[in-house]
PDB file of N, CA and C in Angstrom:
ATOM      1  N   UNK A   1      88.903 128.132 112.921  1.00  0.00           N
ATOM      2  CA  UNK A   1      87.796 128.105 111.999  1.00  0.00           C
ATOM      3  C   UNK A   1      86.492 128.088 112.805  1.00  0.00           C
ATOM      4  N   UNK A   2      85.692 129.068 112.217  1.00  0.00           N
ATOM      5  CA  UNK A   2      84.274 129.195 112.821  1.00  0.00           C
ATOM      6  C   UNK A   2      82.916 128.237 112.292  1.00  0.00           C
ATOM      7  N   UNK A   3      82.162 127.435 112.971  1.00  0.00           N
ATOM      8  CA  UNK A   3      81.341 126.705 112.550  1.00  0.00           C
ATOM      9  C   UNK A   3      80.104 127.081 112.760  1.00  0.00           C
ATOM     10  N   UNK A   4      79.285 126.963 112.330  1.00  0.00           N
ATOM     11  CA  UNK A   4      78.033 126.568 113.079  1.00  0.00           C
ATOM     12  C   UNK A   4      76.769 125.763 112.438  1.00  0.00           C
ATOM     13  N   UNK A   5      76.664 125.340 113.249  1.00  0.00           N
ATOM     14  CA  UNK A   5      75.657 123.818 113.190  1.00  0.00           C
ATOM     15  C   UNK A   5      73.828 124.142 113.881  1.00  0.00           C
ATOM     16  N   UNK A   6      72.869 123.689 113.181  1.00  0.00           N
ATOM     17  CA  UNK A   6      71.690 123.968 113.371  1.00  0.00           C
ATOM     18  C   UNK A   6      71.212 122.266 113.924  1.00  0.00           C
ATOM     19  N   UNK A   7      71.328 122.542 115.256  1.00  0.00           N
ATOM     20  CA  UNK A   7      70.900 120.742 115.877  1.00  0.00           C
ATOM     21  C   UNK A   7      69.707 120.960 116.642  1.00  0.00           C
ATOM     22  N   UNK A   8      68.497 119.978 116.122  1.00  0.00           N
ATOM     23  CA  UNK A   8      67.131 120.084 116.947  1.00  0.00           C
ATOM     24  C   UNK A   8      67.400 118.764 117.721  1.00  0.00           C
ATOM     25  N   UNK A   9      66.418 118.664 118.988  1.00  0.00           N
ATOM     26  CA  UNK A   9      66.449 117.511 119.682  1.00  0.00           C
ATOM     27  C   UNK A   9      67.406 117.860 121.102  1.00  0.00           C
ATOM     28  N   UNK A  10      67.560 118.975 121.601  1.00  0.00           N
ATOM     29  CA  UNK A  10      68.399 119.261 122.573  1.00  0.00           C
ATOM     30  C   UNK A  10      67.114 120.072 123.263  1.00  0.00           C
ATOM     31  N   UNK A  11      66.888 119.930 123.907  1.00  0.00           N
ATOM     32  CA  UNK A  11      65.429 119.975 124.982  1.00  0.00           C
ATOM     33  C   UNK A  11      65.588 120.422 126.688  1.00  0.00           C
ATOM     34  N   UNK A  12      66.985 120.328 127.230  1.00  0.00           N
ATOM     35  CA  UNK A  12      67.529 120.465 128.318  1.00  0.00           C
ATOM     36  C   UNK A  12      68.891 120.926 128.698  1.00  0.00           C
ATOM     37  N   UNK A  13      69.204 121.181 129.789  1.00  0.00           N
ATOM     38  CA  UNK A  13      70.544 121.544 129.820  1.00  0.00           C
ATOM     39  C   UNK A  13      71.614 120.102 129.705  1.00  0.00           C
ATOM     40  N   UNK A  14      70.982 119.257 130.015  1.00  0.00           N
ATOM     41  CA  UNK A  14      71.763 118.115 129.938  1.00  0.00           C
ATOM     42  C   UNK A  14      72.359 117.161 128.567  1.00  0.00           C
ATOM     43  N   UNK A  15      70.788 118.323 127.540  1.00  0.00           N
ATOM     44  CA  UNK A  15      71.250 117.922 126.389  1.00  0.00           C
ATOM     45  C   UNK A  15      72.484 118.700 125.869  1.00  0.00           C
ATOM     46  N   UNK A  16      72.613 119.893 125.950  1.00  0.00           N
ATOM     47  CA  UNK A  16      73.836 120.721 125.795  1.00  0.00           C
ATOM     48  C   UNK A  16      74.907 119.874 126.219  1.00  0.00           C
ATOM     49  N   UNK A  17      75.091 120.046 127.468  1.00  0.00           N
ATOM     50  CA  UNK A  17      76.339 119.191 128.248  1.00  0.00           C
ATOM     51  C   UNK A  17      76.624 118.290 127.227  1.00  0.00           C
ATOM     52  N   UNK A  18      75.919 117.226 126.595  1.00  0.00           N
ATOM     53  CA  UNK A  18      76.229 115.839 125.858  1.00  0.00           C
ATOM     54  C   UNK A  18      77.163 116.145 124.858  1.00  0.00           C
ATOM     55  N   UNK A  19      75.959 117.172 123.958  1.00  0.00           N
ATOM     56  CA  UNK A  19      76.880 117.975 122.892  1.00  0.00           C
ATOM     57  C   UNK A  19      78.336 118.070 122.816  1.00  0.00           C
ATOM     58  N   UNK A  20      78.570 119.466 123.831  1.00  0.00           N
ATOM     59  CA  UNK A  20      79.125 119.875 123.787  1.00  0.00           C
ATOM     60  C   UNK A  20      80.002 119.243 124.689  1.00  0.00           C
ATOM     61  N   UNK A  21      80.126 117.896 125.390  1.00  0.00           N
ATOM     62  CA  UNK A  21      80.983 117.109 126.031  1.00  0.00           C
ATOM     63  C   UNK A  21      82.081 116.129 124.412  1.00  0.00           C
ATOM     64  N   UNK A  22      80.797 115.841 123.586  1.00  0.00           N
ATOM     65  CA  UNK A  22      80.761 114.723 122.426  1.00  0.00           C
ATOM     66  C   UNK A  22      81.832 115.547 121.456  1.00  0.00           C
ATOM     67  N   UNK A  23      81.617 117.074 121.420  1.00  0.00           N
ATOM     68  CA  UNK A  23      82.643 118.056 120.718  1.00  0.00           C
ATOM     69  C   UNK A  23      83.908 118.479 121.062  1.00  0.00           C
ATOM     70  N   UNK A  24      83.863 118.528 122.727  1.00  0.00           N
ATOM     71  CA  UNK A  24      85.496 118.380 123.198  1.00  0.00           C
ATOM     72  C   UNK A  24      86.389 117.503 122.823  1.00  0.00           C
ATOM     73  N   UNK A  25      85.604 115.758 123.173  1.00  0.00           N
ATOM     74  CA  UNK A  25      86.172 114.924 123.247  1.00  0.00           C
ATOM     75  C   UNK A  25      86.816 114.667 122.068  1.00  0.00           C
ATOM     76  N   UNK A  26      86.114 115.389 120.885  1.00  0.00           N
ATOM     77  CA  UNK A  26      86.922 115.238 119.626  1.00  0.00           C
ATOM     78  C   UNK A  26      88.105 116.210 119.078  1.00  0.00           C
ATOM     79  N   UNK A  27      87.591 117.177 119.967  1.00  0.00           N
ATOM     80  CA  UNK A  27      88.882 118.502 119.750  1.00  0.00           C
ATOM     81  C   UNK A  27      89.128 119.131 121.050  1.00  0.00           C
ATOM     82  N   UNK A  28      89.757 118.916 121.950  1.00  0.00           N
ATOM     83  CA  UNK A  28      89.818 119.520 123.391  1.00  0.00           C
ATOM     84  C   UNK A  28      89.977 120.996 123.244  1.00  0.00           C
ATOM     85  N   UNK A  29      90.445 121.133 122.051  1.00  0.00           N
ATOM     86  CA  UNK A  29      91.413 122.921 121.792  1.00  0.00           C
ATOM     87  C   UNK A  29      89.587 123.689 121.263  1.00  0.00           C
ATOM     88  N   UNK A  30      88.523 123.381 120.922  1.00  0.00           N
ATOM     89  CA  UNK A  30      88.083 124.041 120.458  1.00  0.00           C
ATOM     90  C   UNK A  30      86.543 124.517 121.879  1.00  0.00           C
ATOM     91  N   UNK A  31      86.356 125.526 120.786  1.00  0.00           N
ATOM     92  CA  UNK A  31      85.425 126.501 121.949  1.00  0.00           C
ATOM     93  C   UNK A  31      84.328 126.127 121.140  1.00  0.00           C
ATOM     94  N   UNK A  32      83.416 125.585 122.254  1.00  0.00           N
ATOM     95  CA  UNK A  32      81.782 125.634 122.058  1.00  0.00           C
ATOM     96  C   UNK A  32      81.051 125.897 122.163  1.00  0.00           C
ATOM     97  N   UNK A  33      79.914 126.663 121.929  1.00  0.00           N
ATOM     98  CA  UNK A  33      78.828 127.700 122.278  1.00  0.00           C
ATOM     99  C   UNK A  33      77.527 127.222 121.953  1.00  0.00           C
ATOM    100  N   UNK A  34      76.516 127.075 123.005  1.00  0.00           N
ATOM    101  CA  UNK A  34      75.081 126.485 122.434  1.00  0.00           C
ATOM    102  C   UNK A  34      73.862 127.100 122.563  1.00  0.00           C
ATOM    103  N   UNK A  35      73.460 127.341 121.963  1.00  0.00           N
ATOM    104  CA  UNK A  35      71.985 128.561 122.377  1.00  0.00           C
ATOM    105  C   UNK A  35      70.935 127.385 121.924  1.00  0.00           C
ATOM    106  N   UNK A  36      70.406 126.584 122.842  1.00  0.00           N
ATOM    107  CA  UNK A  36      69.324 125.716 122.600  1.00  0.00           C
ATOM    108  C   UNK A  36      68.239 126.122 121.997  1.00  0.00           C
ATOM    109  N   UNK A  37      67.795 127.531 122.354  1.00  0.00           N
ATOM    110  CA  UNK A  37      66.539 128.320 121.980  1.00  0.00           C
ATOM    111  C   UNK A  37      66.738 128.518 120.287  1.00  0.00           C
ATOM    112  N   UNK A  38      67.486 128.937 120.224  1.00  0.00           N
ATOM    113  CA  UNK A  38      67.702 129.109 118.360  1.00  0.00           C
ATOM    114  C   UNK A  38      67.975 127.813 118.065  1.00  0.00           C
ATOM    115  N   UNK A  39      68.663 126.703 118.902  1.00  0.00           N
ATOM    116  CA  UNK A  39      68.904 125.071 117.844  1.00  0.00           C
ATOM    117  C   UNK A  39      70.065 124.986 117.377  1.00  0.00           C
ATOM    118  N   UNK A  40      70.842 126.106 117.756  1.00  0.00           N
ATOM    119  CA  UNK A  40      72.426 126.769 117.227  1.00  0.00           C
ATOM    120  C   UNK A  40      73.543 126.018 118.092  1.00  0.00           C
ATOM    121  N   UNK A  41      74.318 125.747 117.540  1.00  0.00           N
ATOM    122  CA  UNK A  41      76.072 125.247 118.295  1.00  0.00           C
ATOM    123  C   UNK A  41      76.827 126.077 117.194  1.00  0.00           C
ATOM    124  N   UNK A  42      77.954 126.550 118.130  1.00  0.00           N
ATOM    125  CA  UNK A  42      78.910 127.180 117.596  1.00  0.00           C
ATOM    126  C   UNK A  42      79.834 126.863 117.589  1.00  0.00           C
ATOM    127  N   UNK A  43      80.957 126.447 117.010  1.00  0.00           N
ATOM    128  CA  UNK A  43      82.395 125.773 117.431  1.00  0.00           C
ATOM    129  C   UNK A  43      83.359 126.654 116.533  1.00  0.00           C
ATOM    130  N   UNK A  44      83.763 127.196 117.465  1.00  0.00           N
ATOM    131  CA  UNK A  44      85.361 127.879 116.672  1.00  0.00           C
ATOM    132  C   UNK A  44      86.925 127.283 117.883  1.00  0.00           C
ATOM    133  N   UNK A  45      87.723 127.323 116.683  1.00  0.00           N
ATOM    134  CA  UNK A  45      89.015 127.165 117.318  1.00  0.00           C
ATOM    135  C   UNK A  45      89.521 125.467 116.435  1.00  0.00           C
ATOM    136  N   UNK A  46      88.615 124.943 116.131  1.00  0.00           N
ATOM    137  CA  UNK A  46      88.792 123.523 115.846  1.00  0.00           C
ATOM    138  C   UNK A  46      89.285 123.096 114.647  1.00  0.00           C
ATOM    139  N   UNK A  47      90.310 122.380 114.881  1.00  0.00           N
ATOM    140  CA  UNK A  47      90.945 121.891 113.830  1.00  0.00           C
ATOM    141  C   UNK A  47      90.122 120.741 113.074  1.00  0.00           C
ATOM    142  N   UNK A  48      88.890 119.751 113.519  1.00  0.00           N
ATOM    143  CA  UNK A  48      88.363 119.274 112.856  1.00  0.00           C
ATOM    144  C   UNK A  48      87.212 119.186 111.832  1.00  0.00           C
ATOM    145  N   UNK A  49      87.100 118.206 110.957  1.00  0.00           N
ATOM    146  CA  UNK A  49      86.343 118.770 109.486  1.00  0.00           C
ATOM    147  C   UNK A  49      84.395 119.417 109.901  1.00  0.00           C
ATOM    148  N   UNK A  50      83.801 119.748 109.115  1.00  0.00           N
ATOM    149  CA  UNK A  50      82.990 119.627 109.522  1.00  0.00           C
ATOM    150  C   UNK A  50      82.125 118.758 109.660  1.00  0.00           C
ATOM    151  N   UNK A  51      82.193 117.846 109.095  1.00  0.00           N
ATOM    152  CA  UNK A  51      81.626 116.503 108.796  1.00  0.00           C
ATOM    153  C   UNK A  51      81.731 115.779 109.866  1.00  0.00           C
ATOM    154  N   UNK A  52      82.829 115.799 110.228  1.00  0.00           N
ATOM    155  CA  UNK A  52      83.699 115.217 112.344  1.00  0.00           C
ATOM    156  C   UNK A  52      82.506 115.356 113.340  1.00  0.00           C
ATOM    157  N   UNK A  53      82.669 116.766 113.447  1.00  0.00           N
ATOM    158  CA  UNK A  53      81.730 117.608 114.676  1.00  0.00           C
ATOM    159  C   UNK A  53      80.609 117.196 113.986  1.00  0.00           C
ATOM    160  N   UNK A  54      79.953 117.032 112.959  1.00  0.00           N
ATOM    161  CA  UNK A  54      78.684 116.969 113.480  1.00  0.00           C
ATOM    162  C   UNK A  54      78.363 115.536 113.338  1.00  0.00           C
ATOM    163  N   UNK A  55      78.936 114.353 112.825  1.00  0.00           N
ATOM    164  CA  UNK A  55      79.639 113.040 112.723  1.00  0.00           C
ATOM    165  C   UNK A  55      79.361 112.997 114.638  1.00  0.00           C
ATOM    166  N   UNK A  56      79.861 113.920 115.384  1.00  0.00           N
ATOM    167  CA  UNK A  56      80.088 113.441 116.786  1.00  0.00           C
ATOM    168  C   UNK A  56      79.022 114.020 117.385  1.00  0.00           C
ATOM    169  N   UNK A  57      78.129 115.102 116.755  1.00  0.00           N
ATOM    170  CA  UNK A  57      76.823 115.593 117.755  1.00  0.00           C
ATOM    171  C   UNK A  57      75.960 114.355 117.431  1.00  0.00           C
ATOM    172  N   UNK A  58      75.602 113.745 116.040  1.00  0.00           N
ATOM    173  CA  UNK A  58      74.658 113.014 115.716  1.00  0.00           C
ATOM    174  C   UNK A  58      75.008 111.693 116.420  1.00  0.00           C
ATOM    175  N   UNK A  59      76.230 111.257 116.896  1.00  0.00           N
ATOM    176  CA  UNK A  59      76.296 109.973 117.739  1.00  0.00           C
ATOM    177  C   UNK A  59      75.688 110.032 118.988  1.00  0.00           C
ATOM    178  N   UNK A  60      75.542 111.410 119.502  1.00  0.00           N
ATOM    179  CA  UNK A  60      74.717 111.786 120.729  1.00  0.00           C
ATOM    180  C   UNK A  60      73.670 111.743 120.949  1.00  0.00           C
ATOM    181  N   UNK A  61      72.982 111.503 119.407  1.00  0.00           N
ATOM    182  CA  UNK A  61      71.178 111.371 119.243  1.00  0.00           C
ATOM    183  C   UNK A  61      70.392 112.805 118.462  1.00  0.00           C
ATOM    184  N   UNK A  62      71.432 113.798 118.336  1.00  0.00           N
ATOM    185  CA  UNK A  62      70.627 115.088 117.815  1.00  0.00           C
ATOM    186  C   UNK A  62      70.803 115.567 116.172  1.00  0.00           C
ATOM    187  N   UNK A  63      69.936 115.629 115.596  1.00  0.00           N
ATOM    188  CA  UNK A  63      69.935 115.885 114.044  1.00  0.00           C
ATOM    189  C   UNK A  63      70.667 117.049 114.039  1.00  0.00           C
ATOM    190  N   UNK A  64      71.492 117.285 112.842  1.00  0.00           N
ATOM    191  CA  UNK A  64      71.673 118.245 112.535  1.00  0.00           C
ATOM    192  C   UNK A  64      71.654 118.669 111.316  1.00  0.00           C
ATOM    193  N   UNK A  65      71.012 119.746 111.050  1.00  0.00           N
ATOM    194  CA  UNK A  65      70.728 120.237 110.050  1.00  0.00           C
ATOM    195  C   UNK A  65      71.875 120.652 109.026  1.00  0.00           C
ATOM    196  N   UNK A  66      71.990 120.050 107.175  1.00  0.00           N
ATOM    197  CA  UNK A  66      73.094 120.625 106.552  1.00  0.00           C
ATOM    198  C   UNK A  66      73.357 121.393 106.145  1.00  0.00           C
TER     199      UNK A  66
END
């Protein structure tokens, strides 16, 4: 299943990393893609809800848009 999530507050590469560290850790099987410039994360492959993933970006500190 293909997602995508509109998260502001990612400002660096280190903010990516967090992300997309915070999104493995909840689904190791799924693929993550982040284009900071658009505010975009992409997650396909993942068996979890959407509510999960972004449940786990917002514990990282970054809004995401519904």
């Amino acid at each position: 299943m293909n997602q995508t999530f509109t998260v502001t507050g990612m400002t660096c590469g280190h903010c990516e990393a967090s992300v997309k560290r915070a999104l493995l850790q909840l689904d190791p099987g799924a693929q993550v893609q982040i284009d900071r410039s658009q505010n975009r994360v992409e997650v396909s492959g993942s068996q979890q809800s959407r509510e999960a993933l972004a449940a786990a970006i917002r514990e990282e500190g970054y809004d995401v848009a519904a």
